[in-house]
PDB file of N, CA and C in Angstrom:
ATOM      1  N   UNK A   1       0.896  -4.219 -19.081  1.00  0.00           N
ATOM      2  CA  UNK A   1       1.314  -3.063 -18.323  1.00  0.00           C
ATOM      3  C   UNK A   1       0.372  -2.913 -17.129  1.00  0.00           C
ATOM      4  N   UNK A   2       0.755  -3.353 -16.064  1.00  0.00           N
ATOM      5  CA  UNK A   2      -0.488  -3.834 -14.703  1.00  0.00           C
ATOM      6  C   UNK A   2      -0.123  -2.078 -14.007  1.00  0.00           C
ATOM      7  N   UNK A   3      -1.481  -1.579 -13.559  1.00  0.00           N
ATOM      8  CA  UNK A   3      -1.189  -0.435 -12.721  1.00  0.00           C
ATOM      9  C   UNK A   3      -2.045  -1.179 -11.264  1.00  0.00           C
ATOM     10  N   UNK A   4      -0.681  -1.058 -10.107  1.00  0.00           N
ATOM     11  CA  UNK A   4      -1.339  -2.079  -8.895  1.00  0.00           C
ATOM     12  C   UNK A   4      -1.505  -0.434  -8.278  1.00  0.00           C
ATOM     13  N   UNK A   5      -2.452  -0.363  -7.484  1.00  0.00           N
ATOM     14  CA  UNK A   5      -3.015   0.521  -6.316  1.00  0.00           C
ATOM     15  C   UNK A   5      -2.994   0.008  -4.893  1.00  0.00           C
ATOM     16  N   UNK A   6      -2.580   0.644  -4.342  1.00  0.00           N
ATOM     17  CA  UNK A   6      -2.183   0.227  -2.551  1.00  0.00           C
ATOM     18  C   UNK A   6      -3.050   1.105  -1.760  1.00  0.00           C
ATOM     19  N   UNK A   7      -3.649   1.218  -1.112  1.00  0.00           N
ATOM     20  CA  UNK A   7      -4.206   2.008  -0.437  1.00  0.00           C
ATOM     21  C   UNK A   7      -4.108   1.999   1.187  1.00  0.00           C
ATOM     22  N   UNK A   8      -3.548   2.755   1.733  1.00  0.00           N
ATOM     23  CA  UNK A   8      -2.781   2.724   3.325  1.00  0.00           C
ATOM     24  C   UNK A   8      -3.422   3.825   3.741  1.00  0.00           C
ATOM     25  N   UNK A   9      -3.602   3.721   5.267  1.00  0.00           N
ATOM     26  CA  UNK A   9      -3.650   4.891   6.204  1.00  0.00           C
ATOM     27  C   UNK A   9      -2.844   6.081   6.018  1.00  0.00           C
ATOM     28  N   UNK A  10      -3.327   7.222   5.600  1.00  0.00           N
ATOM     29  CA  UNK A  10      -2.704   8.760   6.021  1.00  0.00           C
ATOM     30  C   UNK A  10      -1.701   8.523   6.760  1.00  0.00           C
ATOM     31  N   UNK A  11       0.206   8.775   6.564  1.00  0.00           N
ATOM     32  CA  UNK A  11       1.177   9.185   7.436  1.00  0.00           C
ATOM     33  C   UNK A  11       1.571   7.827   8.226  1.00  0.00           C
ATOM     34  N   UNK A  12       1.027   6.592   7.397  1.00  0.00           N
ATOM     35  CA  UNK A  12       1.903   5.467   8.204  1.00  0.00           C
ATOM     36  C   UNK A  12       2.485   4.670   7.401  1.00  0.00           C
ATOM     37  N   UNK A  13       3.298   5.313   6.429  1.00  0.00           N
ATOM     38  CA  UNK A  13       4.450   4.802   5.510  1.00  0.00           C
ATOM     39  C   UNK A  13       5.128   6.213   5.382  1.00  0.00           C
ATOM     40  N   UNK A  14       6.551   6.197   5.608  1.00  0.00           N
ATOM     41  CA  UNK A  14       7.473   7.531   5.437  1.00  0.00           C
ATOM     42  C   UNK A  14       7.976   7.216   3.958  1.00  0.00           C
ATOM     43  N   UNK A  15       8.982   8.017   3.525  1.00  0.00           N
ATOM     44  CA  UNK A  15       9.197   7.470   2.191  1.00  0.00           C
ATOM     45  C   UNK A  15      10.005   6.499   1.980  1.00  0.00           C
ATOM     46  N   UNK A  16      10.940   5.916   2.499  1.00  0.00           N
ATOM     47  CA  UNK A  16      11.507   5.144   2.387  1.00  0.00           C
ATOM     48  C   UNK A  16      10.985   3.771   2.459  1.00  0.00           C
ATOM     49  N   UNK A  17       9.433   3.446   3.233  1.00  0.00           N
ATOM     50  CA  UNK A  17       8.834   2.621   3.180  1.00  0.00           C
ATOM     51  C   UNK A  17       7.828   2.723   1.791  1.00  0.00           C
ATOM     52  N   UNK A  18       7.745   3.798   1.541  1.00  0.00           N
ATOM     53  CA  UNK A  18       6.565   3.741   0.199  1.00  0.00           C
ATOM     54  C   UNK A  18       7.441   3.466  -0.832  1.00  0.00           C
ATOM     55  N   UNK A  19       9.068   3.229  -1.085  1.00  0.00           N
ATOM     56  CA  UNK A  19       9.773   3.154  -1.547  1.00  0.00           C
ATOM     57  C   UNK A  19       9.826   1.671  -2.048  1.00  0.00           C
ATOM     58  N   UNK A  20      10.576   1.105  -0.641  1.00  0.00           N
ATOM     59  CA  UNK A  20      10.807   0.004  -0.636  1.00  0.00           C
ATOM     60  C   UNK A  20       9.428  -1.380  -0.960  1.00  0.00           C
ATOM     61  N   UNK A  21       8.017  -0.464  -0.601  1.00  0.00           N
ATOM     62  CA  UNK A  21       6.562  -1.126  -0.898  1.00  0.00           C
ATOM     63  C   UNK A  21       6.346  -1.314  -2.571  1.00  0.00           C
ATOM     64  N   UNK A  22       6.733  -0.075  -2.879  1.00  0.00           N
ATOM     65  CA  UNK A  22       6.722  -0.018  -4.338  1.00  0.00           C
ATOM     66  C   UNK A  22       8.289  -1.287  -4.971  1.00  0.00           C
ATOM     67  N   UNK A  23       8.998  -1.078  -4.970  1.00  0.00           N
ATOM     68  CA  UNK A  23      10.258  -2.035  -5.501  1.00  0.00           C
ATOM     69  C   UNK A  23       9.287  -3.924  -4.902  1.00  0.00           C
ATOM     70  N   UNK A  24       8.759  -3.970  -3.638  1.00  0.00           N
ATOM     71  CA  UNK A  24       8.920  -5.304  -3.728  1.00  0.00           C
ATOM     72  C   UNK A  24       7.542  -5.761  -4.358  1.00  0.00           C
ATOM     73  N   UNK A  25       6.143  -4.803  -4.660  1.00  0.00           N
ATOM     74  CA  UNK A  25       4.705  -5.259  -5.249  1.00  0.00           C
ATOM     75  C   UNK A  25       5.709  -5.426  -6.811  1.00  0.00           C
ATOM     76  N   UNK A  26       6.457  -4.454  -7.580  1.00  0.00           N
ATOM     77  CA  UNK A  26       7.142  -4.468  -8.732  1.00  0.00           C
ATOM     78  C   UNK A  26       7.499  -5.846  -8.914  1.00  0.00           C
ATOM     79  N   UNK A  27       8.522  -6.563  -7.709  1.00  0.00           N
ATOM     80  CA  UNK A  27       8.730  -7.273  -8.063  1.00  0.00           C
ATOM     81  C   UNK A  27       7.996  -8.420  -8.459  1.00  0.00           C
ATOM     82  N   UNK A  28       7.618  -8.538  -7.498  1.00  0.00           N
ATOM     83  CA  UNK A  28       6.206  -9.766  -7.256  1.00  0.00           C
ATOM     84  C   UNK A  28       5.424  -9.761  -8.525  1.00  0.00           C
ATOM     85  N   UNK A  29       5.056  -8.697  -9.201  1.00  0.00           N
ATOM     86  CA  UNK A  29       3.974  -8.367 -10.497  1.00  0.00           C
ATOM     87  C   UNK A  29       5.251  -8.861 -11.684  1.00  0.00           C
ATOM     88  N   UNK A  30       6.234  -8.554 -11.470  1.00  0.00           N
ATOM     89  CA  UNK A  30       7.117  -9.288 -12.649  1.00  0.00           C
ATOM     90  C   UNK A  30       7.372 -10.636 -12.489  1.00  0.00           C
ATOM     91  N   UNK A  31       7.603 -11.250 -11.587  1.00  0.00           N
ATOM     92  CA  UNK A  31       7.751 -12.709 -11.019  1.00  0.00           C
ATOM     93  C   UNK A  31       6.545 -13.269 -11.422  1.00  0.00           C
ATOM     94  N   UNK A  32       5.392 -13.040 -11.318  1.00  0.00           N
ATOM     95  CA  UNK A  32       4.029 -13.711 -11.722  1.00  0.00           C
ATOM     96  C   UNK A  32       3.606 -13.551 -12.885  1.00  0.00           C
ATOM     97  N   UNK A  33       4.681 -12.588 -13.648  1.00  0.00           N
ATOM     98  CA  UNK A  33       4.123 -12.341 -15.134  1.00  0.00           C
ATOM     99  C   UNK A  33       4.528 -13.360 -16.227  1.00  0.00           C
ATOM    100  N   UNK A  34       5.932 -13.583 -14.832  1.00  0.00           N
ATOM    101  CA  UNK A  34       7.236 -14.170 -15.845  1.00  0.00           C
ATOM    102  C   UNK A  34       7.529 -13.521 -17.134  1.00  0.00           C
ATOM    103  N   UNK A  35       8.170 -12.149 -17.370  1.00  0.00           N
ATOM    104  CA  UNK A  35       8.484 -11.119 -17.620  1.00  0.00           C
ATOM    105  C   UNK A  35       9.077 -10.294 -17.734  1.00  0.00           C
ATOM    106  N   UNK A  36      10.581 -10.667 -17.596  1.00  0.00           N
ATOM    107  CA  UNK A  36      11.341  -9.670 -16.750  1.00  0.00           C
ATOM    108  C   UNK A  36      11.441  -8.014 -17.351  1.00  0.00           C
ATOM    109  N   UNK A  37      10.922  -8.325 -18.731  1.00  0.00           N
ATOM    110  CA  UNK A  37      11.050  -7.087 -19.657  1.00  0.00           C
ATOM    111  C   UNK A  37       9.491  -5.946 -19.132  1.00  0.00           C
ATOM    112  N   UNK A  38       8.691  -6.940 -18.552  1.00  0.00           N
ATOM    113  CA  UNK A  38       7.326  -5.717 -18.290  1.00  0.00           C
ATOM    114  C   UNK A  38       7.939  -5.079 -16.770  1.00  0.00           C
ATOM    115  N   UNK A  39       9.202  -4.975 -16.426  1.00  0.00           N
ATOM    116  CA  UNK A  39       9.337  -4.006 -14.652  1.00  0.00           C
ATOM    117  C   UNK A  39       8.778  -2.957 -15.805  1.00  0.00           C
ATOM    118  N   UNK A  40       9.621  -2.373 -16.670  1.00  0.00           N
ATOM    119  CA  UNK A  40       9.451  -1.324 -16.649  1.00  0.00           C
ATOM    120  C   UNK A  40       8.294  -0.123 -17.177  1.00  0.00           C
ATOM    121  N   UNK A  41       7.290  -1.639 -17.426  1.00  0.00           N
ATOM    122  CA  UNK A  41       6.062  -1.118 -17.485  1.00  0.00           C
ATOM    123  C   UNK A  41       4.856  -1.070 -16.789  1.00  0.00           C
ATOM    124  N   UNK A  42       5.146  -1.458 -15.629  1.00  0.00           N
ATOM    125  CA  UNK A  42       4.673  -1.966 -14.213  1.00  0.00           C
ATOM    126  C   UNK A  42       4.402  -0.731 -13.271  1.00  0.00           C
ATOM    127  N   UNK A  43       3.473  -0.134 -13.134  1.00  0.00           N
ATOM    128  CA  UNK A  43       3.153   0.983 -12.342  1.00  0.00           C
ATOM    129  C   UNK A  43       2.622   0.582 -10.861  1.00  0.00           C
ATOM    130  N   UNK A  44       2.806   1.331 -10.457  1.00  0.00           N
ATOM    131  CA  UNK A  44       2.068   0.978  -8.684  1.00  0.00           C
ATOM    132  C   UNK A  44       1.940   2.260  -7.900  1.00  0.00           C
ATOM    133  N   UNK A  45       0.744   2.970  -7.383  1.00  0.00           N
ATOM    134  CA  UNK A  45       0.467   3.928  -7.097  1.00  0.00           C
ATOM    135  C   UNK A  45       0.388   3.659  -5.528  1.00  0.00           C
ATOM    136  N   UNK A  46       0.566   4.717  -4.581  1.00  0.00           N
ATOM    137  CA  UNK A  46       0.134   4.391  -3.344  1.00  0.00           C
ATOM    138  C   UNK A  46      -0.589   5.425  -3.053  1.00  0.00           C
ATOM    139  N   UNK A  47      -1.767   4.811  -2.385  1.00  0.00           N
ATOM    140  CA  UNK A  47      -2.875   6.119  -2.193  1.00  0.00           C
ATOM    141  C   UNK A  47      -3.241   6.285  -0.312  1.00  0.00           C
ATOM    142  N   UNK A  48      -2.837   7.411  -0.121  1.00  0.00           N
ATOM    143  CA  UNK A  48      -3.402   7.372   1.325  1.00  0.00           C
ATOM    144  C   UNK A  48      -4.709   7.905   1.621  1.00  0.00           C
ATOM    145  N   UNK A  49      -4.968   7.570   2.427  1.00  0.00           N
ATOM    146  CA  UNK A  49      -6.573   7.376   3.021  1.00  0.00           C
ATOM    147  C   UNK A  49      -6.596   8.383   4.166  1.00  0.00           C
ATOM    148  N   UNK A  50      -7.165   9.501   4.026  1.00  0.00           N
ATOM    149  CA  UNK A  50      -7.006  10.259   5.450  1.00  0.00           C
ATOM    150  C   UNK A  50      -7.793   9.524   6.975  1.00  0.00           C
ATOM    151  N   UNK A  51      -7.424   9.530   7.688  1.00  0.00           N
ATOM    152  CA  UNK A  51      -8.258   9.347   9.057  1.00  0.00           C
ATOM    153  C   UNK A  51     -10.029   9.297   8.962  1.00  0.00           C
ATOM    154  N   UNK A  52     -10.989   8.197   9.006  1.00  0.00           N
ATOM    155  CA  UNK A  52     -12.183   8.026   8.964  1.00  0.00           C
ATOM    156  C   UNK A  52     -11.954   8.075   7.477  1.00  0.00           C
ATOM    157  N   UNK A  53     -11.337   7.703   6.644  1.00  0.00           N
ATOM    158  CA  UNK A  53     -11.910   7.697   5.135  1.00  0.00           C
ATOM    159  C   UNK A  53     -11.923   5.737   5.141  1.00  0.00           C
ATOM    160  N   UNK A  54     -11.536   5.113   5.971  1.00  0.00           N
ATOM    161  CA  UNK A  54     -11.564   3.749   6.348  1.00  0.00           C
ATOM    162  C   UNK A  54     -12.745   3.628   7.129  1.00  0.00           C
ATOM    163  N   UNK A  55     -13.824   2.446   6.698  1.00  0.00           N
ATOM    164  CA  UNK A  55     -14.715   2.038   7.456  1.00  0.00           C
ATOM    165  C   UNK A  55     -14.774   0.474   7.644  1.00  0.00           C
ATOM    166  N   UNK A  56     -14.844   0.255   8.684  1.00  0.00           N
ATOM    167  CA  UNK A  56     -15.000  -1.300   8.950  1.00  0.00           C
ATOM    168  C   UNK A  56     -16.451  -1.552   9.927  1.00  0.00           C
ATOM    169  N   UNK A  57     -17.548  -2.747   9.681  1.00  0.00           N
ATOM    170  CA  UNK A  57     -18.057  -3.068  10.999  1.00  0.00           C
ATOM    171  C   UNK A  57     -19.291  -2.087  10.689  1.00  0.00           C
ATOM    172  N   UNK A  58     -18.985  -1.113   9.826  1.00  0.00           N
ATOM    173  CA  UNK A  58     -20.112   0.594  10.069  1.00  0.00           C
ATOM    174  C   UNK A  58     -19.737   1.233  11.054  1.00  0.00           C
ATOM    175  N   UNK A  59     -18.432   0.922  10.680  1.00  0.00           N
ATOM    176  CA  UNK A  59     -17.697   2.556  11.942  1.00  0.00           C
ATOM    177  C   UNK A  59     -16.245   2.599  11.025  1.00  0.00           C
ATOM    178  N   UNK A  60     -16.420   4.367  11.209  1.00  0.00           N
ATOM    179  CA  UNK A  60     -15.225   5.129  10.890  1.00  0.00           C
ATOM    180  C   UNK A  60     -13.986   4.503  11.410  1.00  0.00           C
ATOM    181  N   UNK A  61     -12.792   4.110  10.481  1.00  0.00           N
ATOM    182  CA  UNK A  61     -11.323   3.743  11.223  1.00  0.00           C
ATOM    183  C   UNK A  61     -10.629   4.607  11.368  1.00  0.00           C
ATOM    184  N   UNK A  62      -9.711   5.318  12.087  1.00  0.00           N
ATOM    185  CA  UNK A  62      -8.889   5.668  12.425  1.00  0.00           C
ATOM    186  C   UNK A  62      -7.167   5.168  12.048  1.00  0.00           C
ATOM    187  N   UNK A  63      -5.795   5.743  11.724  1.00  0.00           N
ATOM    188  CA  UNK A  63      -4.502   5.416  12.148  1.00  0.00           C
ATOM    189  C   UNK A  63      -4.169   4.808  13.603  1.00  0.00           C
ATOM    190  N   UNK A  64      -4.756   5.670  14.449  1.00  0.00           N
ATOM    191  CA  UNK A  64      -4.756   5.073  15.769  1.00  0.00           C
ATOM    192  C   UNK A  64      -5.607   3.968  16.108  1.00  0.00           C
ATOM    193  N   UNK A  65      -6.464   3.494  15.903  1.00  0.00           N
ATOM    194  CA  UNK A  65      -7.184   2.678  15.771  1.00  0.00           C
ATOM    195  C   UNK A  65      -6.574   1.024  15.130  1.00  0.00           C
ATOM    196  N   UNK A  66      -6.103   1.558  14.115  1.00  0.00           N
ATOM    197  CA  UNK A  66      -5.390   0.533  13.409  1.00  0.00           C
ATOM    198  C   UNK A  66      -4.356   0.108  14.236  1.00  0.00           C
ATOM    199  N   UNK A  67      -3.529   0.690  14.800  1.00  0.00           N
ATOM    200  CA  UNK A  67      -2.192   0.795  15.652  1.00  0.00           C
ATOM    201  C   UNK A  67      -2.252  -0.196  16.924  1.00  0.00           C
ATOM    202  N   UNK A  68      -3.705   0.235  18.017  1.00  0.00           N
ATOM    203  CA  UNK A  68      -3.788  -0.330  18.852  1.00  0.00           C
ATOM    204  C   UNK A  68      -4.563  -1.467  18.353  1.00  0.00           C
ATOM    205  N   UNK A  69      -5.062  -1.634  17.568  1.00  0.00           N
ATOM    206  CA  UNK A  69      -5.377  -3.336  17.124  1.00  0.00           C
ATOM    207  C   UNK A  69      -4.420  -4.379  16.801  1.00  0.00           C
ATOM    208  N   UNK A  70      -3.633  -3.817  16.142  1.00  0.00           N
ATOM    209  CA  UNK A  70      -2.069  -4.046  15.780  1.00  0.00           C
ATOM    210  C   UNK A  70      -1.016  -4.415  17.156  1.00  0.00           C
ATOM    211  N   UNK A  71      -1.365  -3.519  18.038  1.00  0.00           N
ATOM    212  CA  UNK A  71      -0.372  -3.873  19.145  1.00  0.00           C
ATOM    213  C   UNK A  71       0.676  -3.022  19.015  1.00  0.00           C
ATOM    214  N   UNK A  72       0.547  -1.440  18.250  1.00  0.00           N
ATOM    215  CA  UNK A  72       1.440  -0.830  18.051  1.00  0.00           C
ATOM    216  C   UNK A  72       1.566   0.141  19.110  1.00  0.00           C
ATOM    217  N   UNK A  73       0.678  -0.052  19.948  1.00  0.00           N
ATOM    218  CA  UNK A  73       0.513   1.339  20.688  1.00  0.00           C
ATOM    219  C   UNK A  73       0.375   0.621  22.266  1.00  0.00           C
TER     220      UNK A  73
END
């Protein structure tokens, strides 16, 4: 019974993405178990990280930060 933890930036997954994040780690954790009977014991939490609770380098990260490294911005 695997409990996977995700941990993402504050407000940059809506629900339909924390949705669809959760269904495909599920899958993947049953595929590697070879298992098909443990989905439904397969937990996966997603935890957000508020703004500066990310540090890289010894500096506070940011959402925005992440974004324009990314090329999102």
């Amino acid at each position: 019974m695997p409990l996977i933890q995700v941990s993402v930036p504050a407000g940059s997954l809506d629900a339909a993405k924390k949705a669809k994040m959760i269904e495909l780690i599920t899958e993947a954790s049953v595929t590697a178990e070879g298992i098909p009977a443990a989905r439904q014991f397969t937990w996966v939490q997603i935890n957000e990280v508020p703004d500066g609770g990310w540090g890289m380098g010894g500096q506070a990260i940011t959402l925005e930060m992440m974004k324009v490294a990314l090329g999102q911005k």
